[in-house]
C-alpha atoms as a PDB file:
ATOM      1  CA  UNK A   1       0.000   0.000   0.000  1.00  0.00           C
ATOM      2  CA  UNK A   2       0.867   3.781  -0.416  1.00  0.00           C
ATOM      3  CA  UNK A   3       1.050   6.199   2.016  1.00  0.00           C
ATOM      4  CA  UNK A   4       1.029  10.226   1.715  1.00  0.00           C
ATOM      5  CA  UNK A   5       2.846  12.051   4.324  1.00  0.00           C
ATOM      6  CA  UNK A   6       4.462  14.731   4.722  1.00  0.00           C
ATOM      7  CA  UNK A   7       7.993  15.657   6.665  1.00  0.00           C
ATOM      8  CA  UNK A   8       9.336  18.968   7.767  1.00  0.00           C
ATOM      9  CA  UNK A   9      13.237  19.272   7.932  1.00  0.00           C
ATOM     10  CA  UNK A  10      12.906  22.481  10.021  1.00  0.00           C
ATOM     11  CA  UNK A  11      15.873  23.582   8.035  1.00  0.00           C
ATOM     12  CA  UNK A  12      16.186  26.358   5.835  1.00  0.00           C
ATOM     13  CA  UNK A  13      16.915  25.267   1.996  1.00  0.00           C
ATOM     14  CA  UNK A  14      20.487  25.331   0.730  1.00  0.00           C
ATOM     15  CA  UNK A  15      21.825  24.209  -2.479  1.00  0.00           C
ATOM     16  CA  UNK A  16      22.649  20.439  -2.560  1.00  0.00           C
ATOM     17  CA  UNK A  17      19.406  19.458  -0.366  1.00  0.00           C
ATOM     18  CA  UNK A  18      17.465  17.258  -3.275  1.00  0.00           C
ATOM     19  CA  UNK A  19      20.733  15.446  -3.648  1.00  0.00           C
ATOM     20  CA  UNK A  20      21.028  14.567   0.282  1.00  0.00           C
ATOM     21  CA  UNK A  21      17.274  13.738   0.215  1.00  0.00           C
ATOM     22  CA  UNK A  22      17.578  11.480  -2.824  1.00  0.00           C
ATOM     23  CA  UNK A  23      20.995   9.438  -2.261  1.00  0.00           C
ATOM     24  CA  UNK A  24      19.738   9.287   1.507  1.00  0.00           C
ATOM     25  CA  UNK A  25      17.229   6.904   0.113  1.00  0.00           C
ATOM     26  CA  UNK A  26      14.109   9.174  -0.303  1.00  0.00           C
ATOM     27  CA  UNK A  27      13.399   9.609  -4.228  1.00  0.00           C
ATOM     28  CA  UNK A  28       9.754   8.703  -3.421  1.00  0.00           C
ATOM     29  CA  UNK A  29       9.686  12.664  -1.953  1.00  0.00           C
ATOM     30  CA  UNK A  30       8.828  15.466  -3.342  1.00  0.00           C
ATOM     31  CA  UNK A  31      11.077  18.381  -2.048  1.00  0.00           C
ATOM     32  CA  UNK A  32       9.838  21.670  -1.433  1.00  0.00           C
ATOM     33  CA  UNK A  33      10.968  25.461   0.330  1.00  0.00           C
ATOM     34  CA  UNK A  34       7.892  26.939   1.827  1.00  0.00           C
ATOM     35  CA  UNK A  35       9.084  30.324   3.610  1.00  0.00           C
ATOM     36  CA  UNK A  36      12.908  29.211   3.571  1.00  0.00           C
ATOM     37  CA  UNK A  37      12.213  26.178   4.841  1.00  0.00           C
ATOM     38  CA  UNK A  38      12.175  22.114   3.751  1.00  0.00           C
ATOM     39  CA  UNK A  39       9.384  20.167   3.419  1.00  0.00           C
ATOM     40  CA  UNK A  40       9.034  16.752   1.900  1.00  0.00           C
ATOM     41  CA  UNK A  41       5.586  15.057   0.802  1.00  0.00           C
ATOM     42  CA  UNK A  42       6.523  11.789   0.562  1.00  0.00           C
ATOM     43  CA  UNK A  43       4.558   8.644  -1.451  1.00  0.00           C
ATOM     44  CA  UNK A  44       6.019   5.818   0.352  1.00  0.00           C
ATOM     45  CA  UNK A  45       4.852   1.587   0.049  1.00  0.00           C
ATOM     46  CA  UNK A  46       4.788   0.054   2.959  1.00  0.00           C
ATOM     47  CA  UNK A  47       2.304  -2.384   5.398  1.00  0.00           C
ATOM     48  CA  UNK A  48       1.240   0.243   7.354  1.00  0.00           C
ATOM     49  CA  UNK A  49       1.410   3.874   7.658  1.00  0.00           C
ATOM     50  CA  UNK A  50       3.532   3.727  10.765  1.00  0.00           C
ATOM     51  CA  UNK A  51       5.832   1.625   9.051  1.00  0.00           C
ATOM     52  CA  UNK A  52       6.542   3.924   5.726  1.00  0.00           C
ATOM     53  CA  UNK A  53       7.082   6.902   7.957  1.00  0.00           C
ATOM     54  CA  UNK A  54       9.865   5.269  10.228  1.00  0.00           C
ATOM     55  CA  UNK A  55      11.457   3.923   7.378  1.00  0.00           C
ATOM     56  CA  UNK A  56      11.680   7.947   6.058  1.00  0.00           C
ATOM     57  CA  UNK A  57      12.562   9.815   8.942  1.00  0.00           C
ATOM     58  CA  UNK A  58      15.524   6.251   9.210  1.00  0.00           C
ATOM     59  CA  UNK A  59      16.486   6.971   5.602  1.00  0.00           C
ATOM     60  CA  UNK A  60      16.167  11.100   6.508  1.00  0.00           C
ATOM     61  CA  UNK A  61      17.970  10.736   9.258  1.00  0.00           C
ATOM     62  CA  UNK A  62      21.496   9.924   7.216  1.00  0.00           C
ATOM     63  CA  UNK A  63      22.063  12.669   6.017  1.00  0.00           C
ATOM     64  CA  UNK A  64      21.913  14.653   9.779  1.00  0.00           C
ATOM     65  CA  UNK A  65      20.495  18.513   8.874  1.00  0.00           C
ATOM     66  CA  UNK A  66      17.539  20.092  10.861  1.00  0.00           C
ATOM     67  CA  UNK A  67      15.075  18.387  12.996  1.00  0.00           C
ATOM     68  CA  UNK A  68      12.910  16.246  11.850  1.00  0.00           C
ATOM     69  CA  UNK A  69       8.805  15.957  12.684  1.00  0.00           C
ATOM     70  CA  UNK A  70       5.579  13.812  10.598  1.00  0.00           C
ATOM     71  CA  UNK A  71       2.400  15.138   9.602  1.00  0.00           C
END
C-alpha cells in the first residue's frame, strides 16, 4: 500500500538538499521550500502507515540537517 505524508526538515533550503534527500534513500519525496524552509511530501509503500514513515525519517535521518517531525 501507499502512504502520503508529509515531513518537515525544520531547516532552511540550501543548495545540494534534493541530492542529500535522494541518495539518503528518499526519491519517493517530493522536495519543497515553503518560507525558507524544507518540506518533503513523501509517497512511500509500505504495510502500514507507521511503518513507511519510520522507514523515512531512518532513511532522513542519514544525512543529519535540521530536525525532523511527521504530519
Amino acid at each position: 500500500m501507499i502512504f502520503r505524508f508529509t515531513v518537515d526538515l525544520q531547516t532552511d533550503f540550501f543548495d545540494g538538499i534534493e541530492d542529500l534527500i535522494y541518495d539518503a534513500g528518499c526519491s519517493d519525496a517530493l522536495v519543497y521550500s515553503q518560507n525558507g524552509r524544507v518540506y518533503l511530501d513523501f509517497d512511500r509503500e509500505a504495510d502500514t502507515k507507521d511503518q513507511a514513515i519510520e522507514s523515512a525519517l531512518k532513511a532522513l535521518q542519514k544525512i543529519g540537517i535540521g530536525t525532523i517531525t511527521k504530519s
